[in-house]
ModelCIF file with pLDDT and N, C-alpha, C, O atoms, coordinates in Angstrom:
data_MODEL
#
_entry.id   MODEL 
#
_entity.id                         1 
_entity.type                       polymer 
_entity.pdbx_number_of_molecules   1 
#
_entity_poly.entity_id                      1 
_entity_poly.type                           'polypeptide(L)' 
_entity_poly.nstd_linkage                   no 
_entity_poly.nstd_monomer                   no 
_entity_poly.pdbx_seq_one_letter_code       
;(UNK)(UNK)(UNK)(UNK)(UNK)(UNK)(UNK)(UNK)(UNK)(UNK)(UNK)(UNK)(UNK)(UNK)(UNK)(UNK)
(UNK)(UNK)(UNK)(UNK)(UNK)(UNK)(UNK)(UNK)(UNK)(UNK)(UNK)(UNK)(UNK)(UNK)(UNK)(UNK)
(UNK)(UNK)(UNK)(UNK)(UNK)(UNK)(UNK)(UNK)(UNK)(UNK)(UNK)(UNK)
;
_entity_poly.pdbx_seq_one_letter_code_can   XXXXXXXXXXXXXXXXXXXXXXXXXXXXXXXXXXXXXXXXXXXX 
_entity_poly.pdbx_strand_id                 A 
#
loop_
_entity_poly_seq.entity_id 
_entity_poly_seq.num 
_entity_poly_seq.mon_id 
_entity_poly_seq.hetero 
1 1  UNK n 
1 2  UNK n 
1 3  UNK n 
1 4  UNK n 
1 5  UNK n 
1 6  UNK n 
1 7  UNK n 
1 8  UNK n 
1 9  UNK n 
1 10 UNK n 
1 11 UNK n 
1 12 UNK n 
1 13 UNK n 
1 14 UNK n 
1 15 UNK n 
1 16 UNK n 
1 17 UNK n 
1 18 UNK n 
1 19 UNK n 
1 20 UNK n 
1 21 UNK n 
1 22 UNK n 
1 23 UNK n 
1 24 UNK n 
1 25 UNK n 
1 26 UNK n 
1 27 UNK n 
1 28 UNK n 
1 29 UNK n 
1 30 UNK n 
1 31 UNK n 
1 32 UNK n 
1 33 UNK n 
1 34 UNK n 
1 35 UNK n 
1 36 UNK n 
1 37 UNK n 
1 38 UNK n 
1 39 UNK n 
1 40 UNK n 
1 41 UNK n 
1 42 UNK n 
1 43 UNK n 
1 44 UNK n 
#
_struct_asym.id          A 
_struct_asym.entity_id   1 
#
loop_
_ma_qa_metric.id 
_ma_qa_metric.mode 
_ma_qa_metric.name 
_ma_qa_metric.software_group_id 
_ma_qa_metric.type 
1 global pLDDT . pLDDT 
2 local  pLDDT . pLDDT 
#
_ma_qa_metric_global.metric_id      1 
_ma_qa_metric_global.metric_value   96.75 
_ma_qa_metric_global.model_id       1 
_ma_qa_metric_global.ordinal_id     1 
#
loop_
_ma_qa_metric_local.label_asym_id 
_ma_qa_metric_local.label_comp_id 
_ma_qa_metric_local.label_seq_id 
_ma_qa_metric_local.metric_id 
_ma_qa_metric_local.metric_value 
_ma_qa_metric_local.model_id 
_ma_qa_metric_local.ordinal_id 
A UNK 1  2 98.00 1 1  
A UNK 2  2 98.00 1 2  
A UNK 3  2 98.00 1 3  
A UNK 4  2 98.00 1 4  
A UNK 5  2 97.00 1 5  
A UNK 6  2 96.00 1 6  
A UNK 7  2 96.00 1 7  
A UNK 8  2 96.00 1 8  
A UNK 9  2 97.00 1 9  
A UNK 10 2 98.00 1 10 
A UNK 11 2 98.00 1 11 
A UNK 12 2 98.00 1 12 
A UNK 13 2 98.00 1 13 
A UNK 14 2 97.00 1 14 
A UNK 15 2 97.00 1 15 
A UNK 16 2 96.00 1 16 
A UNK 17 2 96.00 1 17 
A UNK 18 2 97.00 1 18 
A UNK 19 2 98.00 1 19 
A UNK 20 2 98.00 1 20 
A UNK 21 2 98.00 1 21 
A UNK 22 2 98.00 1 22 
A UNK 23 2 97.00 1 23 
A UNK 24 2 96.00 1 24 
A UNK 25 2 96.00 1 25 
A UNK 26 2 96.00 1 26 
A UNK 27 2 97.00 1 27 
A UNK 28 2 98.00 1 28 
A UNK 29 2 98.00 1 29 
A UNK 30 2 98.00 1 30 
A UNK 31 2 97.00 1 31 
A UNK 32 2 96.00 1 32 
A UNK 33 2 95.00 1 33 
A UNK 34 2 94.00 1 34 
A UNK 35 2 93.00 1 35 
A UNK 36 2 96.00 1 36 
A UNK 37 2 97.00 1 37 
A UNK 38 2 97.00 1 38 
A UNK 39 2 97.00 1 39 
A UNK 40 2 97.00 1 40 
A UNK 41 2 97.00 1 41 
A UNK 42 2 95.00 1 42 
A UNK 43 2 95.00 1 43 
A UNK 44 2 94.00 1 44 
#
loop_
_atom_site.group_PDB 
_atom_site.id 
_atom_site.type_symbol 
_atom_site.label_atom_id 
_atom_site.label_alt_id 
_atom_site.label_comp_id 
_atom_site.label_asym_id 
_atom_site.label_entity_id 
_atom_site.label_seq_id 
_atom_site.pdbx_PDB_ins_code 
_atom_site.Cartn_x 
_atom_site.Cartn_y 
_atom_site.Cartn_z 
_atom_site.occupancy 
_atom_site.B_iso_or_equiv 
_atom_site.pdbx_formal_charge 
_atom_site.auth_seq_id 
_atom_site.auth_comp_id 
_atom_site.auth_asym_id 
_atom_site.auth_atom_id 
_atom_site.pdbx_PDB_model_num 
ATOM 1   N N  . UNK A 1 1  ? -10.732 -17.706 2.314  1.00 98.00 ? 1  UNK A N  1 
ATOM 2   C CA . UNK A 1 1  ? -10.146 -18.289 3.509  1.00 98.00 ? 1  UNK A CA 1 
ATOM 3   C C  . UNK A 1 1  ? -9.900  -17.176 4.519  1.00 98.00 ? 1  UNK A C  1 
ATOM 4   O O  . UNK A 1 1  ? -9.331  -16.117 4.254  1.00 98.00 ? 1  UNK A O  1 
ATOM 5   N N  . UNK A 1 2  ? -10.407 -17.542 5.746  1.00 98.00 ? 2  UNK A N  1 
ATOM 6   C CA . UNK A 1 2  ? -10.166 -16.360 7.259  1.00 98.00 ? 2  UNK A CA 1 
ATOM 7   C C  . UNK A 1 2  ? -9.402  -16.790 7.732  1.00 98.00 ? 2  UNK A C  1 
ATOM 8   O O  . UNK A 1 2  ? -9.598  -17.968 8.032  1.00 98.00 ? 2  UNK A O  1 
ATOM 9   N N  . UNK A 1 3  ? -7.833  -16.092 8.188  1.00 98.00 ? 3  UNK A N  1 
ATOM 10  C CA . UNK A 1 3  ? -7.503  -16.774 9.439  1.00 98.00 ? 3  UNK A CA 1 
ATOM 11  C C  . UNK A 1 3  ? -7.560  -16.206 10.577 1.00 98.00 ? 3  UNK A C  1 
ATOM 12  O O  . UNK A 1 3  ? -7.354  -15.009 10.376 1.00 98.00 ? 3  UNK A O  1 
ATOM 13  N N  . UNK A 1 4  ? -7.707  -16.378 11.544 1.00 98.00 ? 4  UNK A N  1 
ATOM 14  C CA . UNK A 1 4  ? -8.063  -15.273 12.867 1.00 98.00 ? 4  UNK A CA 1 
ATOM 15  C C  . UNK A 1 4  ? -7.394  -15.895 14.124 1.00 98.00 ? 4  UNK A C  1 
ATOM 16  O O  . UNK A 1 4  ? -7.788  -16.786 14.876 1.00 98.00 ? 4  UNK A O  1 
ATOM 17  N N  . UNK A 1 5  ? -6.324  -15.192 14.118 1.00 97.00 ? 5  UNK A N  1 
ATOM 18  C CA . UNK A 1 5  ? -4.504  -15.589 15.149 1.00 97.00 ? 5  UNK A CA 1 
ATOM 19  C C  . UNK A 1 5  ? -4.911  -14.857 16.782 1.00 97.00 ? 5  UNK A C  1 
ATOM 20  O O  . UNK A 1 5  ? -5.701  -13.921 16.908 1.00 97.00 ? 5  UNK A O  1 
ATOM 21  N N  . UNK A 1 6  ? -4.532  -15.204 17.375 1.00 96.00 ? 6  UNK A N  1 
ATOM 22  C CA . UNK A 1 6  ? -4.646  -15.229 18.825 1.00 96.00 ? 6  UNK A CA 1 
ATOM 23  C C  . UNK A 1 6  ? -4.176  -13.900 19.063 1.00 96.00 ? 6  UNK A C  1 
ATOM 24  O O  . UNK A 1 6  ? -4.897  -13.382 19.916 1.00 96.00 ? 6  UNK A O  1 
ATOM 25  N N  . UNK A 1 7  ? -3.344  -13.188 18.703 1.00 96.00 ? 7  UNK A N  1 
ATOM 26  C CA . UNK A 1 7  ? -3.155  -11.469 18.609 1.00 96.00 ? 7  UNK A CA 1 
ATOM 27  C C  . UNK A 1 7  ? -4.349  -10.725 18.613 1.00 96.00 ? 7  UNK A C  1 
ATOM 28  O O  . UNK A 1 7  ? -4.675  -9.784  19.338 1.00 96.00 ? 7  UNK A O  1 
ATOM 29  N N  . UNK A 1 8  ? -4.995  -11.321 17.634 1.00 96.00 ? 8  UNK A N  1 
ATOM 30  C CA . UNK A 1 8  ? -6.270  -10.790 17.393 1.00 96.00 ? 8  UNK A CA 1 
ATOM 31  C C  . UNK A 1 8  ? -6.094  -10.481 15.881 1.00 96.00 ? 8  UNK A C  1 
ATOM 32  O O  . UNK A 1 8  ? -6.996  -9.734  15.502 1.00 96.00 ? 8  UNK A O  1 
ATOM 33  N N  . UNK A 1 9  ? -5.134  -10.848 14.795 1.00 97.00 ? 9  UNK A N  1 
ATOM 34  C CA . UNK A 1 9  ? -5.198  -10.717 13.443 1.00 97.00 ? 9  UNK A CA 1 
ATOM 35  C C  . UNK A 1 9  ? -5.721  -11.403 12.719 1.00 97.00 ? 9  UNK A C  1 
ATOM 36  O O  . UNK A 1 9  ? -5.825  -12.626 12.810 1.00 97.00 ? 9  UNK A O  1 
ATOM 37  N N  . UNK A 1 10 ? -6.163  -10.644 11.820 1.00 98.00 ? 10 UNK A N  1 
ATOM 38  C CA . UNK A 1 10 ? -7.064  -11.132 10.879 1.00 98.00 ? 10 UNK A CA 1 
ATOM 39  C C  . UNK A 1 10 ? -6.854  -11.414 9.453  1.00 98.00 ? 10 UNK A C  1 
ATOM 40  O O  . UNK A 1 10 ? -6.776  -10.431 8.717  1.00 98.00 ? 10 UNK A O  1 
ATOM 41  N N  . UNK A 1 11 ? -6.759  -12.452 8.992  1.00 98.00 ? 11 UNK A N  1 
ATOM 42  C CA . UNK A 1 11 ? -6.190  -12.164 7.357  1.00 98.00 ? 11 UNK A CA 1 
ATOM 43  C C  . UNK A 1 11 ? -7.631  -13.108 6.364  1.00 98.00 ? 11 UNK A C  1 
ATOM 44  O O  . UNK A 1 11 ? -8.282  -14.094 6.712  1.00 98.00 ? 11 UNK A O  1 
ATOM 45  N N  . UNK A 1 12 ? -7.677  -12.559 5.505  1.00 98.00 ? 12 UNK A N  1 
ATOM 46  C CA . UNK A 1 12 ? -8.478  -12.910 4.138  1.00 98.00 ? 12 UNK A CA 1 
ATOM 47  C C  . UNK A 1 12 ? -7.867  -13.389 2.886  1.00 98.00 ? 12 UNK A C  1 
ATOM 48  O O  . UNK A 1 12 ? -7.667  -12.729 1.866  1.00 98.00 ? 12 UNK A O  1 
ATOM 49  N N  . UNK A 1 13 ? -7.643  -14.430 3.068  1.00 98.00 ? 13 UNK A N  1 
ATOM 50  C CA . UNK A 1 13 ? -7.328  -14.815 1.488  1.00 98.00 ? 13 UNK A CA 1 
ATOM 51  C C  . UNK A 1 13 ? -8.596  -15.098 0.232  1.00 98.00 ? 13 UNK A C  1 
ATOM 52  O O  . UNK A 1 13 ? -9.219  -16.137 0.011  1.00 98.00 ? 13 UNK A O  1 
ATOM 53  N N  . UNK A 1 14 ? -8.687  -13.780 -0.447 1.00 97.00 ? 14 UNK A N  1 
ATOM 54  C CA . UNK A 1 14 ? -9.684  -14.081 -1.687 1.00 97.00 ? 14 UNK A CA 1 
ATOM 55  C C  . UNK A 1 14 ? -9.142  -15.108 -3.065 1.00 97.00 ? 14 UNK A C  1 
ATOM 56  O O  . UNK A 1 14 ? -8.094  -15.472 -3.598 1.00 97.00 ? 14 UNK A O  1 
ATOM 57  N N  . UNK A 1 15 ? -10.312 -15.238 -3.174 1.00 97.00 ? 15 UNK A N  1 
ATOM 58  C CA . UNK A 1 15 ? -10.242 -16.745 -4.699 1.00 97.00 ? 15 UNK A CA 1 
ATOM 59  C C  . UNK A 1 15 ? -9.581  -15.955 -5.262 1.00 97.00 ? 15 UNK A C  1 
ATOM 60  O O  . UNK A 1 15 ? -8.677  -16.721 -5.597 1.00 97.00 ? 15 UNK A O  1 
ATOM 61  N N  . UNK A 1 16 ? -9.204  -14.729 -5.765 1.00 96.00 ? 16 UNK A N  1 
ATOM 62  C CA . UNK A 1 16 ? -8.567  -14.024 -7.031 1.00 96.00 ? 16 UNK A CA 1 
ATOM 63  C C  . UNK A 1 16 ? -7.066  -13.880 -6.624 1.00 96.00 ? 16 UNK A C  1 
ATOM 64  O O  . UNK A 1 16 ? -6.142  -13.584 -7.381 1.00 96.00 ? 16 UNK A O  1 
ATOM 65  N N  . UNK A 1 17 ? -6.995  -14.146 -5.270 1.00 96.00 ? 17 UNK A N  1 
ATOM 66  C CA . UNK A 1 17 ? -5.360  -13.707 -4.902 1.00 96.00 ? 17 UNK A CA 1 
ATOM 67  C C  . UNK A 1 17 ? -5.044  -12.271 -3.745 1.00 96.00 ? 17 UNK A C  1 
ATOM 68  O O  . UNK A 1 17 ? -4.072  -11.903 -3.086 1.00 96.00 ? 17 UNK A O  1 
ATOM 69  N N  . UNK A 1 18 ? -6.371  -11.795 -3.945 1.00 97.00 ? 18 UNK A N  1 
ATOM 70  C CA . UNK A 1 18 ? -5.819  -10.749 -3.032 1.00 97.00 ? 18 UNK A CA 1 
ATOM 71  C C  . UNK A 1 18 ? -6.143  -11.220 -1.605 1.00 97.00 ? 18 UNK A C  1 
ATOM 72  O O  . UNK A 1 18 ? -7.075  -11.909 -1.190 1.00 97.00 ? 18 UNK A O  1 
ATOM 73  N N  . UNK A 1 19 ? -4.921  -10.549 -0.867 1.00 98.00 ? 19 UNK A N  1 
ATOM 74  C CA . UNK A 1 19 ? -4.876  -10.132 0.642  1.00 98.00 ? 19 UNK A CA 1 
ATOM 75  C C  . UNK A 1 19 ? -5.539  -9.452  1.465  1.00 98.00 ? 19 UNK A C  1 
ATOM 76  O O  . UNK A 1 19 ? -5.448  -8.274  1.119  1.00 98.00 ? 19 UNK A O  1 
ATOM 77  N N  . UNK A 1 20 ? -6.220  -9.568  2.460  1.00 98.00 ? 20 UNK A N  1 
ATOM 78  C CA . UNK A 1 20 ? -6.172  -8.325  3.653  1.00 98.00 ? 20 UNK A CA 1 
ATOM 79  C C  . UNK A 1 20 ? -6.204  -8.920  4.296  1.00 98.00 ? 20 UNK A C  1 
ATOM 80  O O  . UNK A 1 20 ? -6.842  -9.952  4.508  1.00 98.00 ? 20 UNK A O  1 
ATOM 81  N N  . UNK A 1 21 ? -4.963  -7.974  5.128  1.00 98.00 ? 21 UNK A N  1 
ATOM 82  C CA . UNK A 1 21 ? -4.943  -8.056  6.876  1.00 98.00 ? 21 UNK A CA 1 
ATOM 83  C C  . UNK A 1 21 ? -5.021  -7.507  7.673  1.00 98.00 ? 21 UNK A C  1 
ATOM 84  O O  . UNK A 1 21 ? -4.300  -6.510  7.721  1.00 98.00 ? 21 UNK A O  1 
ATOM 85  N N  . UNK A 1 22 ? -6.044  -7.825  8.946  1.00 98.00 ? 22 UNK A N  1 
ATOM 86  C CA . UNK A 1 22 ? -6.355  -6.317  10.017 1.00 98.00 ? 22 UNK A CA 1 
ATOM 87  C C  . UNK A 1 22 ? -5.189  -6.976  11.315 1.00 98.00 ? 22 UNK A C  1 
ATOM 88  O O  . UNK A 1 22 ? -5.035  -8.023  11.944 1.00 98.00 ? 22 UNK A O  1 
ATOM 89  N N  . UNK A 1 23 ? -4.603  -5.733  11.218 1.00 97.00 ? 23 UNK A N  1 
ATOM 90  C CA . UNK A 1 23 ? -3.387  -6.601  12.266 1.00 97.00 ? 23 UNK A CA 1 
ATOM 91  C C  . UNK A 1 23 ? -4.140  -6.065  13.898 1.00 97.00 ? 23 UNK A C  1 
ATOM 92  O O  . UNK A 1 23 ? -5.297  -5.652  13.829 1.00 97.00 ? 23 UNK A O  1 
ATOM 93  N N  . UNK A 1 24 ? -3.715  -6.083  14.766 1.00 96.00 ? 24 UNK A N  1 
ATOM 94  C CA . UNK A 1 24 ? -4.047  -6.142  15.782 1.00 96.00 ? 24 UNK A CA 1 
ATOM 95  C C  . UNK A 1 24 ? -4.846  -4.588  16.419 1.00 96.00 ? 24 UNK A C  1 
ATOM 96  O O  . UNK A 1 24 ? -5.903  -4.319  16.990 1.00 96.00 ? 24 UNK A O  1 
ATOM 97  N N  . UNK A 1 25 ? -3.316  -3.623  15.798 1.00 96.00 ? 25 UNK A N  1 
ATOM 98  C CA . UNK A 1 25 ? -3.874  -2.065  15.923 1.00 96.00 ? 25 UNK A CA 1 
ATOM 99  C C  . UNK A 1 25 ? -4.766  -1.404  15.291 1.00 96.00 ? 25 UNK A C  1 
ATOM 100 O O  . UNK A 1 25 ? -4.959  -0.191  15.381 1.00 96.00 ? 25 UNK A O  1 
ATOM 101 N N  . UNK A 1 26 ? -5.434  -2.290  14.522 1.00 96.00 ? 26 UNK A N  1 
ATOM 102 C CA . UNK A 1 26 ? -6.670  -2.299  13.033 1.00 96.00 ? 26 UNK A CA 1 
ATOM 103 C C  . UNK A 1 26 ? -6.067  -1.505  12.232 1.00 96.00 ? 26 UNK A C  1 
ATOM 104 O O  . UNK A 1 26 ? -6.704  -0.573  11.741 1.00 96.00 ? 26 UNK A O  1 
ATOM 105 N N  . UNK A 1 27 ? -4.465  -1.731  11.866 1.00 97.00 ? 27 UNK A N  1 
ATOM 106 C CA . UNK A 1 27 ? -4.273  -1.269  10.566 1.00 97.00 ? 27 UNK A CA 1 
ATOM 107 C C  . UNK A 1 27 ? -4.796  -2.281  9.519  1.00 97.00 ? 27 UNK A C  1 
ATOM 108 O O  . UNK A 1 27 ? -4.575  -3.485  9.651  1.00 97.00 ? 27 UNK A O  1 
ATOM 109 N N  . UNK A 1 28 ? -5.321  -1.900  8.735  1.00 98.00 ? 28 UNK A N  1 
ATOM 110 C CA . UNK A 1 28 ? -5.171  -2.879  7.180  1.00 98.00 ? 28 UNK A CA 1 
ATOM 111 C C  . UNK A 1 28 ? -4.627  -2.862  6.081  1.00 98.00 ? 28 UNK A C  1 
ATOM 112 O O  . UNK A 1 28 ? -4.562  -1.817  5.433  1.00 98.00 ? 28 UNK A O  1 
ATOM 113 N N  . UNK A 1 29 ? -4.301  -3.610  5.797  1.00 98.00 ? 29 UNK A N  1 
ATOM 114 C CA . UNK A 1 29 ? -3.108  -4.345  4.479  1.00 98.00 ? 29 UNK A CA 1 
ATOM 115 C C  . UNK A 1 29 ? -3.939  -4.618  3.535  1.00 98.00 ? 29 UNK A C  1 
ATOM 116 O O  . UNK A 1 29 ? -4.915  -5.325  3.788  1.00 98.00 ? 29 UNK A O  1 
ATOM 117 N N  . UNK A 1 30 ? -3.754  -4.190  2.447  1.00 98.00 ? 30 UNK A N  1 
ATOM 118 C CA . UNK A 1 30 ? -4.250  -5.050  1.551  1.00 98.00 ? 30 UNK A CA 1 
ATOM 119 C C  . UNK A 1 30 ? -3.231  -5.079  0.273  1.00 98.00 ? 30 UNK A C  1 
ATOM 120 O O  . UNK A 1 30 ? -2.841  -4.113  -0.383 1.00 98.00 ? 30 UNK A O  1 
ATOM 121 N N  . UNK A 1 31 ? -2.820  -6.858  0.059  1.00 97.00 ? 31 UNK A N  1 
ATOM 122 C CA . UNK A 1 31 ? -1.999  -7.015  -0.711 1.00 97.00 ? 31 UNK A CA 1 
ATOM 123 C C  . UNK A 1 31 ? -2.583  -7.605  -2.088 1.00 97.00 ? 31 UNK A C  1 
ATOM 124 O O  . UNK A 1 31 ? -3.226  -8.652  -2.155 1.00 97.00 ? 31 UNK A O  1 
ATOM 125 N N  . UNK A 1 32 ? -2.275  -6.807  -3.133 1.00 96.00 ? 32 UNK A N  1 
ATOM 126 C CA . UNK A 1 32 ? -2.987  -6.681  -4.789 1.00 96.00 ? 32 UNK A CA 1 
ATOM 127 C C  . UNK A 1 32 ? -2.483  -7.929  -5.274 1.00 96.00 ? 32 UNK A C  1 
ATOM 128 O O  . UNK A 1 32 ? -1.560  -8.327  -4.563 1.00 96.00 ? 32 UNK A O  1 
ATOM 129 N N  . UNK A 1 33 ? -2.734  -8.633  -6.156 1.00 95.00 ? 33 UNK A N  1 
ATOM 130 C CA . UNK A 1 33 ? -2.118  -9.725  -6.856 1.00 95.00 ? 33 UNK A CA 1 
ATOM 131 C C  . UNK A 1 33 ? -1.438  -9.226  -8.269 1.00 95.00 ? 33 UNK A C  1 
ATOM 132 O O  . UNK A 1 33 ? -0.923  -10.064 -9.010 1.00 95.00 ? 33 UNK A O  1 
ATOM 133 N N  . UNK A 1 34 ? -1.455  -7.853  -8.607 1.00 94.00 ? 34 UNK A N  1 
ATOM 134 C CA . UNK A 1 34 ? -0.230  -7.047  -9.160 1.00 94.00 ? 34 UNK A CA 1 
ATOM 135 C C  . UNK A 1 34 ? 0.867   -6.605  -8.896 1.00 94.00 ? 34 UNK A C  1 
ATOM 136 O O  . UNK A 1 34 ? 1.723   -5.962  -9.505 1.00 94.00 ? 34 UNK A O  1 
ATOM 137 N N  . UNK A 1 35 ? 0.705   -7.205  -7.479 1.00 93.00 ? 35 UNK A N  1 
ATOM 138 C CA . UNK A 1 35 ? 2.312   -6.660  -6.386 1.00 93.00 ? 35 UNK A CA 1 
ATOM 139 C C  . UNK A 1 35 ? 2.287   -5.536  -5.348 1.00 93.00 ? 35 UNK A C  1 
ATOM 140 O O  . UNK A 1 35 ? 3.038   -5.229  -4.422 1.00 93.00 ? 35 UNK A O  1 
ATOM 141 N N  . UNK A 1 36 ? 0.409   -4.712  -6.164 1.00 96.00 ? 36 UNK A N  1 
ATOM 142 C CA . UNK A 1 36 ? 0.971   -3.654  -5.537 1.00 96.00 ? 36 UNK A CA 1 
ATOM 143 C C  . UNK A 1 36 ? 0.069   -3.828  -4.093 1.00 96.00 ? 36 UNK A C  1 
ATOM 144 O O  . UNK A 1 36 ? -0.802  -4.696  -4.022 1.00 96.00 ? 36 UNK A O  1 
ATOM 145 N N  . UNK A 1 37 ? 0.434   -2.712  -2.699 1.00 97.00 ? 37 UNK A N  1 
ATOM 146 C CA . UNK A 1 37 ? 0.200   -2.535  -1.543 1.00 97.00 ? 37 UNK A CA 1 
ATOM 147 C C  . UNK A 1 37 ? -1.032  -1.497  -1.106 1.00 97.00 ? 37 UNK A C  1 
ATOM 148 O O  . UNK A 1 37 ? -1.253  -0.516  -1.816 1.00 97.00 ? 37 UNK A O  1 
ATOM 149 N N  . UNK A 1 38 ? -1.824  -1.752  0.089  1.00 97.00 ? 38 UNK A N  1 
ATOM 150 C CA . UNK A 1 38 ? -2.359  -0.597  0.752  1.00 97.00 ? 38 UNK A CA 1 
ATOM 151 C C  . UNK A 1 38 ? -2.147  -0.760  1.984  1.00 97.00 ? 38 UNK A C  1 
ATOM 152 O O  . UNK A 1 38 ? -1.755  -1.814  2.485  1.00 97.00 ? 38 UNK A O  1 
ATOM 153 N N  . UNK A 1 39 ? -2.396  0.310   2.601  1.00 97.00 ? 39 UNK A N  1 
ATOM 154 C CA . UNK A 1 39 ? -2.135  0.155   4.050  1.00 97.00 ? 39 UNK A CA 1 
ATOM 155 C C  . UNK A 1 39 ? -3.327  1.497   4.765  1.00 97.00 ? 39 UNK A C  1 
ATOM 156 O O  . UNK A 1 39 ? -3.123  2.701   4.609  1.00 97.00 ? 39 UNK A O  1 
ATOM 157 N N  . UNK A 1 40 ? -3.968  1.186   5.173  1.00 97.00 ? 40 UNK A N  1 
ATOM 158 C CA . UNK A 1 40 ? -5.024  2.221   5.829  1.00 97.00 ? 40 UNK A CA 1 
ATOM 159 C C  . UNK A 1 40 ? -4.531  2.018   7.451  1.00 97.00 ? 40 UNK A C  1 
ATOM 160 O O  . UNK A 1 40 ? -4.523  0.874   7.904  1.00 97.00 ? 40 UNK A O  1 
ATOM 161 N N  . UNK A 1 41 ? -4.138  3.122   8.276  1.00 97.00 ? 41 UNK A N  1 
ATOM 162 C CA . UNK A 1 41 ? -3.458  2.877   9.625  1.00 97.00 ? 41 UNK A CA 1 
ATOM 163 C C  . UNK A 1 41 ? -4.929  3.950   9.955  1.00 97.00 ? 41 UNK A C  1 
ATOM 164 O O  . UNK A 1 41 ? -5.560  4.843   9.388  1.00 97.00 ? 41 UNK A O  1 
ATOM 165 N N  . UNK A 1 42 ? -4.954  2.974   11.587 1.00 95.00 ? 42 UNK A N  1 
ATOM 166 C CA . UNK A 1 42 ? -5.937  3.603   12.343 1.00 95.00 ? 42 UNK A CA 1 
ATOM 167 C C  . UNK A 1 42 ? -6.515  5.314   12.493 1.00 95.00 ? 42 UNK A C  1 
ATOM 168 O O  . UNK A 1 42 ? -7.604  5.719   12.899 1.00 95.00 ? 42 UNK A O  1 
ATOM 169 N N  . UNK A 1 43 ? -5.356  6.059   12.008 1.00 95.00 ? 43 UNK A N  1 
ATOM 170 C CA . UNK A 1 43 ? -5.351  7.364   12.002 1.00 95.00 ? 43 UNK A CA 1 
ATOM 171 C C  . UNK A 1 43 ? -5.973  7.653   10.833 1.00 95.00 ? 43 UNK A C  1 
ATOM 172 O O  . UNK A 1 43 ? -6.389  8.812   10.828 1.00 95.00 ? 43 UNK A O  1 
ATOM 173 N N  . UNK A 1 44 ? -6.202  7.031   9.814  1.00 94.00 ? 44 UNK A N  1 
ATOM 174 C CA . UNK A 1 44 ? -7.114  7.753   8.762  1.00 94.00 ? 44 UNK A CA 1 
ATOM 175 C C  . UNK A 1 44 ? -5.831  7.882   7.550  1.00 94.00 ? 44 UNK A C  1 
ATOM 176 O O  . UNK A 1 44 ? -6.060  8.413   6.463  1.00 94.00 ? 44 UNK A O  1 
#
């Protein structure tokens, strides 16, 4: 599932549970279905 919000964000819901989201400043999120987090910010 894509959702793609008028900000300009972007989120992915995969069949297994995981997350990503490119938020507006193209950071990305990606949320694990173990709880755990990433976060890659535009700077590298």
């Amino acid at each position: 599932e894509v959702l793609q919000f008028s900000n300009g964000q972007i989120e992915k819901h995969y069949p297994d549970g995981k997350k990503e989201i490119t938020f507006p400043d193209q950071t990305i999120k990606n949320l694990f279905t173990d709880g755990q987090e990433e976060s890659i910010l535009p700077d590298g």
